[in-house]
Protein backbone atom coordinates (compact mmCIF):
# COMPACT_ATOMS: atom_id res chain seq x y z
CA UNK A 1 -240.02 36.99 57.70
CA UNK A 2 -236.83 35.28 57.62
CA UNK A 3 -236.26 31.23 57.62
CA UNK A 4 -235.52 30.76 61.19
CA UNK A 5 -238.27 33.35 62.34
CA UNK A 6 -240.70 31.01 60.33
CA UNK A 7 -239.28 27.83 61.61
CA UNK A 8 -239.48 28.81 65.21
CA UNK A 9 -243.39 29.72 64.54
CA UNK A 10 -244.01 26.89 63.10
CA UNK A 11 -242.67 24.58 66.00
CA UNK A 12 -245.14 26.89 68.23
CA UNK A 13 -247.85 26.15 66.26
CA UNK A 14 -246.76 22.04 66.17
CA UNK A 15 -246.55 22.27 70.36
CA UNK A 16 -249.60 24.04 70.42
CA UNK A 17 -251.64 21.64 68.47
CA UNK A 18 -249.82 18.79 70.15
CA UNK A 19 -250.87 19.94 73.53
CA UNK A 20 -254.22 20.12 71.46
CA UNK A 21 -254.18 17.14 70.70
CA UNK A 22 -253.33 15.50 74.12
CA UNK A 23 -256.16 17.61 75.24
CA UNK A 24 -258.71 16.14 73.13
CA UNK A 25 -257.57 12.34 74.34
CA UNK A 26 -258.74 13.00 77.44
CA UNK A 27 -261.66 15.31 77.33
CA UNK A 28 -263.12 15.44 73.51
CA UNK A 29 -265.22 17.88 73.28
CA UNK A 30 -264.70 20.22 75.84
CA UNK A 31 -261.82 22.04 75.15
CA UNK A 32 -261.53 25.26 75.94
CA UNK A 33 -262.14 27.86 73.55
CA UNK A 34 -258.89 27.77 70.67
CA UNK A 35 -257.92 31.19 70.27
CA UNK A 36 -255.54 31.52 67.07
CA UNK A 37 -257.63 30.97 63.62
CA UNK A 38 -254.96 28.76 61.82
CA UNK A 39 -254.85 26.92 65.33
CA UNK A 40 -258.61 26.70 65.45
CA UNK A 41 -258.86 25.83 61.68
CA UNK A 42 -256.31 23.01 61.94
CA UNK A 43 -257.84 21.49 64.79
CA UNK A 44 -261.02 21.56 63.46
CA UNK A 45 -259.47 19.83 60.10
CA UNK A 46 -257.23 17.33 62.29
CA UNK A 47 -260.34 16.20 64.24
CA UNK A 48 -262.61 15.82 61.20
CA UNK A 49 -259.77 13.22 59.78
CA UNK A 50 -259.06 11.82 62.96
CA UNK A 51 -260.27 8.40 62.12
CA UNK A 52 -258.87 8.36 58.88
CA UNK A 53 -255.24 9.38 60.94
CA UNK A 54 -255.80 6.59 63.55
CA UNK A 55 -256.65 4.71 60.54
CA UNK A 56 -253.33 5.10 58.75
CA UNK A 57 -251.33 4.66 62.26
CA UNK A 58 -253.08 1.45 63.14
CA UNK A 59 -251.89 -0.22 59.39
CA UNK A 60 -248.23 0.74 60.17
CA UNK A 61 -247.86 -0.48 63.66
CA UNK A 62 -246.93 -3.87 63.89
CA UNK A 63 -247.77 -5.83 67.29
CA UNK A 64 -248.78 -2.75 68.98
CA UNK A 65 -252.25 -1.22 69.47
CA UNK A 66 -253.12 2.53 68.61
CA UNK A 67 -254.40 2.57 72.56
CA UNK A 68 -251.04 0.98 73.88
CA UNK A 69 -249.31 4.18 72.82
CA UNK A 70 -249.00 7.26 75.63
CA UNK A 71 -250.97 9.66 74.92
CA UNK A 72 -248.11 12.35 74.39
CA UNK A 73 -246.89 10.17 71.38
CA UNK A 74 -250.48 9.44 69.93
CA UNK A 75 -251.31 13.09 69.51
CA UNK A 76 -247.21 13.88 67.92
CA UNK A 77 -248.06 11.06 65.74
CA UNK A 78 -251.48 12.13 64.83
CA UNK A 79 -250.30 15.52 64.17
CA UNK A 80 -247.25 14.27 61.54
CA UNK A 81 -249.59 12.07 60.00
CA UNK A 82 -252.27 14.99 59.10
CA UNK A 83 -249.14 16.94 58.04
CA UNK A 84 -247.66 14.25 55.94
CA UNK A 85 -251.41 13.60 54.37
CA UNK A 86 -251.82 17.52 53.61
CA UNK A 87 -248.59 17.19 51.77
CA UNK A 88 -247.71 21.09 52.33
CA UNK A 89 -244.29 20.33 54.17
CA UNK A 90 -241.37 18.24 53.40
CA UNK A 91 -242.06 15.08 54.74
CA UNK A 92 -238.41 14.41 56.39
CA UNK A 93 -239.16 17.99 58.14
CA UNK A 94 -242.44 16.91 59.33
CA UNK A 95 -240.73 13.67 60.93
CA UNK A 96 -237.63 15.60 62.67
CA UNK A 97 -240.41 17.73 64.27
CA UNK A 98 -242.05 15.15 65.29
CA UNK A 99 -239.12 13.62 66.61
CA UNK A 100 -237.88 16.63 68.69
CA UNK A 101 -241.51 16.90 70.34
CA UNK A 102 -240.72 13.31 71.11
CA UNK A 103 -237.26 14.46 72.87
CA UNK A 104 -238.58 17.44 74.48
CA UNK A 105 -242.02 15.62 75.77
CA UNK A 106 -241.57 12.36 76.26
CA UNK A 107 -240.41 11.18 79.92
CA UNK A 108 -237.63 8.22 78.30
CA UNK A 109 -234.53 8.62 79.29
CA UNK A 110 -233.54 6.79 76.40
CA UNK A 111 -233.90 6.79 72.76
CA UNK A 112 -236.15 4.02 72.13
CA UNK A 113 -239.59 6.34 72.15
CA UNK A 114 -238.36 8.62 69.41
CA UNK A 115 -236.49 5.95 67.18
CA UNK A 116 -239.91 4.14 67.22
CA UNK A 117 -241.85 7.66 66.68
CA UNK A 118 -239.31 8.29 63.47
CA UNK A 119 -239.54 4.64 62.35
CA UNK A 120 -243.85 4.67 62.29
CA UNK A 121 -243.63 7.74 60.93
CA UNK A 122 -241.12 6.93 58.00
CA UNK A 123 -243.47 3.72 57.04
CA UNK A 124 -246.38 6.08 56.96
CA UNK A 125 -244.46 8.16 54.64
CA UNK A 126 -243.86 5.31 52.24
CA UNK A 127 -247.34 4.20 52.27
CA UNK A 128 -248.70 7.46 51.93
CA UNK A 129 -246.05 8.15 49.17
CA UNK A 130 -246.83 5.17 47.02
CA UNK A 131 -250.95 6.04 47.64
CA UNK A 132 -250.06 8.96 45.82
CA UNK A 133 -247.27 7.21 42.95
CA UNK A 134 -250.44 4.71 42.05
CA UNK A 135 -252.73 7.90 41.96
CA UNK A 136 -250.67 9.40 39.54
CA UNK A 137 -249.82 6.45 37.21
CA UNK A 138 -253.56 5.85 36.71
């Protein structure tokens, strides 16, 4: 499969569980049946973390509370944030995908929603980064 075949799959996957996500703001645990495994089996693994996630979000955001965000940006941010903690894609990847879901899904008509979207999720970067730096040195 070439690189932009991949690419496009993956943002598919990224909606999907975003939509997910949204989903399971509103109604926990009665989602509908999740029919693709990885879908299913990434779920299942963001959900399991999800207060460790929320967690993570609440110690970067500064005068703001986790329930002040919409609920569209809460589940992009909760979604980058398990990505950026399984450590399997490049973390500025995993932020520009997060900030086009922002674009496409977001209702501003300005840029303020995704600049704050990239700026949380950069400082969750660095704190997740230098987690891992002291786990190594020791």
């Amino acid at each position: 499969m070439n690189n932009h075949k991949r690419f496009k799959k993956s943002r598919l996957l990224r909606i999907k569980m975003m939509k997910l996500l949204y989903q399971y703001d509103f109604y926990s645990n009665n989602l509908k049946k999740i029919s693709q495994e990885k879908l299913q089996s990434d779920f299942e693994k963001i959900i399991m973390k999800l207060p460790f996630i929320d967690e993570i979000i609440i110690n970067n955001l500064y005068n703001y509370k986790l329930n002040r965000l919409n609920k569209v940006d809460k589940a992009i941010i909760r979604l980058a944030t398990f990505e950026l903690l399984e450590n399997k894609t490049p973390y500025a990847l995993i932020i520009d995908e997060a900030v086009e879901l922002t674009k496409q899904f977001c209702n501003l008509h300005n840029e303020k929603q995704h600049k704050f979207n990239n700026k949380l999720l950069d400082k969750i970067h660095k704190q997740l980064e230098i987690k891992e730096t002291t786990k190594e040195t020791f």
